[in-house]
C-alpha atoms as a PDB file:
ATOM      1  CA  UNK A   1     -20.140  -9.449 -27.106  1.00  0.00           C
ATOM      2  CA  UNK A   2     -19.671 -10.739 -23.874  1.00  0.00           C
ATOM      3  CA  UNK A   3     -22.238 -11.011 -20.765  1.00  0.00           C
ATOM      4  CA  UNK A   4     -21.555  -7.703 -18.974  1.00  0.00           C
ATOM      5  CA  UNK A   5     -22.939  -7.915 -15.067  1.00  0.00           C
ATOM      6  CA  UNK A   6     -22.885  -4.497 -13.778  1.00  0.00           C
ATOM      7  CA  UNK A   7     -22.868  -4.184  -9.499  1.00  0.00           C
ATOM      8  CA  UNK A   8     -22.875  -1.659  -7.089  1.00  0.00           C
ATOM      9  CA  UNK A   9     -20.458  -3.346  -4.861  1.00  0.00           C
ATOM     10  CA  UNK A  10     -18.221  -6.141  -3.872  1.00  0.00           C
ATOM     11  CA  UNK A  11     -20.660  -8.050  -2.253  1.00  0.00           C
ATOM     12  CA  UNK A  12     -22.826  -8.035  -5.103  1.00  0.00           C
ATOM     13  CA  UNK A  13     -20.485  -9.000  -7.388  1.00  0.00           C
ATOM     14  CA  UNK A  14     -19.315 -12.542  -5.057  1.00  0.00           C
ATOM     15  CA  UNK A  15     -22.761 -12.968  -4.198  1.00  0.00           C
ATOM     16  CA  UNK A  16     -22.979 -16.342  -6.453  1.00  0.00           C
ATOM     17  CA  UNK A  17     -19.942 -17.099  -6.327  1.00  0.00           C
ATOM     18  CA  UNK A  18     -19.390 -20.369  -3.718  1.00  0.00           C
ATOM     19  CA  UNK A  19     -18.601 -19.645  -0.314  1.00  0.00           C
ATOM     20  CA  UNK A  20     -15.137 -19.845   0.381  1.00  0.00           C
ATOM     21  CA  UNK A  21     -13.871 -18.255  -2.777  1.00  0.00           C
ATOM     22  CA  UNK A  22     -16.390 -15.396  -1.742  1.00  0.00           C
ATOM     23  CA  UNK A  23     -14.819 -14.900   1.676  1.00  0.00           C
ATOM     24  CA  UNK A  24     -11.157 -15.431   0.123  1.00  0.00           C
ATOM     25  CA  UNK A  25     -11.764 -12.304  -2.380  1.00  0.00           C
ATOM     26  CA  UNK A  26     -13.189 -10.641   0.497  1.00  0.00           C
ATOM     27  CA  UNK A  27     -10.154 -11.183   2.551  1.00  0.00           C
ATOM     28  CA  UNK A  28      -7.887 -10.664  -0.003  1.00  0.00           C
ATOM     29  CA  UNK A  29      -9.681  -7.073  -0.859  1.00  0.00           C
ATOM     30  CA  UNK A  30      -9.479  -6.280   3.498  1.00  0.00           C
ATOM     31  CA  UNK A  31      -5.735  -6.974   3.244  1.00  0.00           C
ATOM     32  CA  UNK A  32      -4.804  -4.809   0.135  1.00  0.00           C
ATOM     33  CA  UNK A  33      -6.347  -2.328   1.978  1.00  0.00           C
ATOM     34  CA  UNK A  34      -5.042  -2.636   5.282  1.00  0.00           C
ATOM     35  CA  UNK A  35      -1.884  -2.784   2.993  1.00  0.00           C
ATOM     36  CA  UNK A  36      -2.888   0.792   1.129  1.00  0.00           C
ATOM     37  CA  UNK A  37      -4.005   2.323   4.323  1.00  0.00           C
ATOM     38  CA  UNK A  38      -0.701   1.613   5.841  1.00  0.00           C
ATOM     39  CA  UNK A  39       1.284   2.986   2.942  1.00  0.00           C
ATOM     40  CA  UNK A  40      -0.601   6.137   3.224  1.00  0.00           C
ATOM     41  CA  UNK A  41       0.375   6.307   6.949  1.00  0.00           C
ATOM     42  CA  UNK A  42       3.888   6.078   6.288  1.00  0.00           C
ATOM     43  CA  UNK A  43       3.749   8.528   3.869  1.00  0.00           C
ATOM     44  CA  UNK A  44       2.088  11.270   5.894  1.00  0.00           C
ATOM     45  CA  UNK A  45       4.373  10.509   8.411  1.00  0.00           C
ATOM     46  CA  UNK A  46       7.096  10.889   5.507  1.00  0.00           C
ATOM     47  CA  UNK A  47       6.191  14.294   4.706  1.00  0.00           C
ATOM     48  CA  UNK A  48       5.568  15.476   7.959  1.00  0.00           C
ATOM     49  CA  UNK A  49       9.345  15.576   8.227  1.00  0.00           C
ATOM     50  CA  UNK A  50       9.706  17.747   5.156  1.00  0.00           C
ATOM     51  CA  UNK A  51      11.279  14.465   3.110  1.00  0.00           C
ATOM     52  CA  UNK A  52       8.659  15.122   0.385  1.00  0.00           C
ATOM     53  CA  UNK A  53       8.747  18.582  -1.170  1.00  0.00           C
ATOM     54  CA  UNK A  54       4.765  19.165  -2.313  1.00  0.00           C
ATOM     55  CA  UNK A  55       5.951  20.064  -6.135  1.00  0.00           C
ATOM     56  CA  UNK A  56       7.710  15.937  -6.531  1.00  0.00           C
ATOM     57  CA  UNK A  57       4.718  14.246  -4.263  1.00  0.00           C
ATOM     58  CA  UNK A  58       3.632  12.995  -7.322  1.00  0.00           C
ATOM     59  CA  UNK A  59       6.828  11.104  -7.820  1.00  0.00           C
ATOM     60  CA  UNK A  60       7.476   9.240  -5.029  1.00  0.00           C
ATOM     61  CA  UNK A  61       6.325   5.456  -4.645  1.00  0.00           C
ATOM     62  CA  UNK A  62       5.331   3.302  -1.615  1.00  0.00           C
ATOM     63  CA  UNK A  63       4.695  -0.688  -1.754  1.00  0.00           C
ATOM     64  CA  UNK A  64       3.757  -2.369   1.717  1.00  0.00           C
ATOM     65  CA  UNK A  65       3.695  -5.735   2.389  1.00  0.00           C
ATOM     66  CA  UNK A  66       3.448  -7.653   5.932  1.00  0.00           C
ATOM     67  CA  UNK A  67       6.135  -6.192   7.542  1.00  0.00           C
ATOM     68  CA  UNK A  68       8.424  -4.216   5.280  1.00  0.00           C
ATOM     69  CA  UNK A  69       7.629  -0.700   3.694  1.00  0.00           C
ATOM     70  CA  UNK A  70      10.010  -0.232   0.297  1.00  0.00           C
ATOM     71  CA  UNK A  71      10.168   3.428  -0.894  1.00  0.00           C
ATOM     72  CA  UNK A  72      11.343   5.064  -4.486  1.00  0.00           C
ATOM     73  CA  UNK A  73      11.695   7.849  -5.867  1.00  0.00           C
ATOM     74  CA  UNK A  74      13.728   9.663  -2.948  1.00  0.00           C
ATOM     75  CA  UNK A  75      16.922  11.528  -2.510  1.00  0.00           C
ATOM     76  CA  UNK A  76      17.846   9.724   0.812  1.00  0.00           C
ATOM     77  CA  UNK A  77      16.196   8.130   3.637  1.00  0.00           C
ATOM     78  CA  UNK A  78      16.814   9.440   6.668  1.00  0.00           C
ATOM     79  CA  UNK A  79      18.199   6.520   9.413  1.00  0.00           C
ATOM     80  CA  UNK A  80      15.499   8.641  11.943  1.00  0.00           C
ATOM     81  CA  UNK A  81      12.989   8.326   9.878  1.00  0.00           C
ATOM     82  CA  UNK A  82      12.970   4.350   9.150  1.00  0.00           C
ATOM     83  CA  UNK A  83      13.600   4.652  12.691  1.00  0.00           C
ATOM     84  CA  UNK A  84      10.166   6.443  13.701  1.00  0.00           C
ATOM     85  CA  UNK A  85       8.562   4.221  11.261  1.00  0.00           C
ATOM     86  CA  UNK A  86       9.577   1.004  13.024  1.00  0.00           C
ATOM     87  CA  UNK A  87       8.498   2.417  16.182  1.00  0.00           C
ATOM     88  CA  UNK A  88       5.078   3.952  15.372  1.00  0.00           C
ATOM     89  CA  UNK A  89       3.682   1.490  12.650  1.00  0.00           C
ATOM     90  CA  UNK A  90       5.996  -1.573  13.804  1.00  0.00           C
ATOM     91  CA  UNK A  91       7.230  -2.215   9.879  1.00  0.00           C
ATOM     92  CA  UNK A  92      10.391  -2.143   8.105  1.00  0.00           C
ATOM     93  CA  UNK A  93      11.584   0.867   5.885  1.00  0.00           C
ATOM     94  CA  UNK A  94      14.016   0.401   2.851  1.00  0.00           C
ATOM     95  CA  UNK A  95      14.715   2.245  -0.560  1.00  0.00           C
ATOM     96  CA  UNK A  96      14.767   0.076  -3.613  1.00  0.00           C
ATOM     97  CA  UNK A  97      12.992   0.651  -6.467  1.00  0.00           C
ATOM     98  CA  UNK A  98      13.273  -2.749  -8.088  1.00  0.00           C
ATOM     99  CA  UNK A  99      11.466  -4.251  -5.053  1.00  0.00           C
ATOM    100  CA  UNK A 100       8.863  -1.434  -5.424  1.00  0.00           C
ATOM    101  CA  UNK A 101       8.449  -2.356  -8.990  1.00  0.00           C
ATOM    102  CA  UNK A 102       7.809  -6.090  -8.520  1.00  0.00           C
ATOM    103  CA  UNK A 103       5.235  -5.256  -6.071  1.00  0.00           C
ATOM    104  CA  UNK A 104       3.148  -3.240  -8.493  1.00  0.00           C
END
């Protein structure tokens, strides 16, 4: 059986590891959620325009990277709404579900 370190946290858990690979997890882990914060946004701001009916919320998909937001799972994307996204969170909006696919 393998050697099974149990930790309450991130830090914890790059505690011994050296330096700079500690601080690149770290950063990595700040951006994914900068990344998953940001997808949330957009999707509040999504169905705050009545583009997401509450019975398919499951079924829709966001993937955000640096400056694009790519979308599945929807009838049709409004040209006002990749419009309001681009204005208020300064990102991209697309549909394709391939692109959403490779991200995951």
């Amino acid at each position: 059986m393998p050697n099974i370190e149990v930790v309450a946290n991130i830090q914890d858990l790059v505690f011994n590891l050296e330096s700079v690979i500690a601080a690149q997890i770290m950063a990595d882990i700040n951006r994914a959620n900068n990344f998953q914060k940001t997808a949330e946004e957009i999707y509040s701001i999504l169905r705050s325009g009545r583009l997401v009916k509450p019975k398919m919320s499951n079924r829709k998909s966001i993937a955000v990277s640096d400056n694009v937001a790519t979308v599945t799972g929807w009838d049709l994307l409004n040209i006002k709404w990749t419009q309001a996204i681009k204005q208020n969170k300064h990102i991209s909006l697309e549909q394709d579900e391939s692109k959403v696919k490779e991200y995951y």
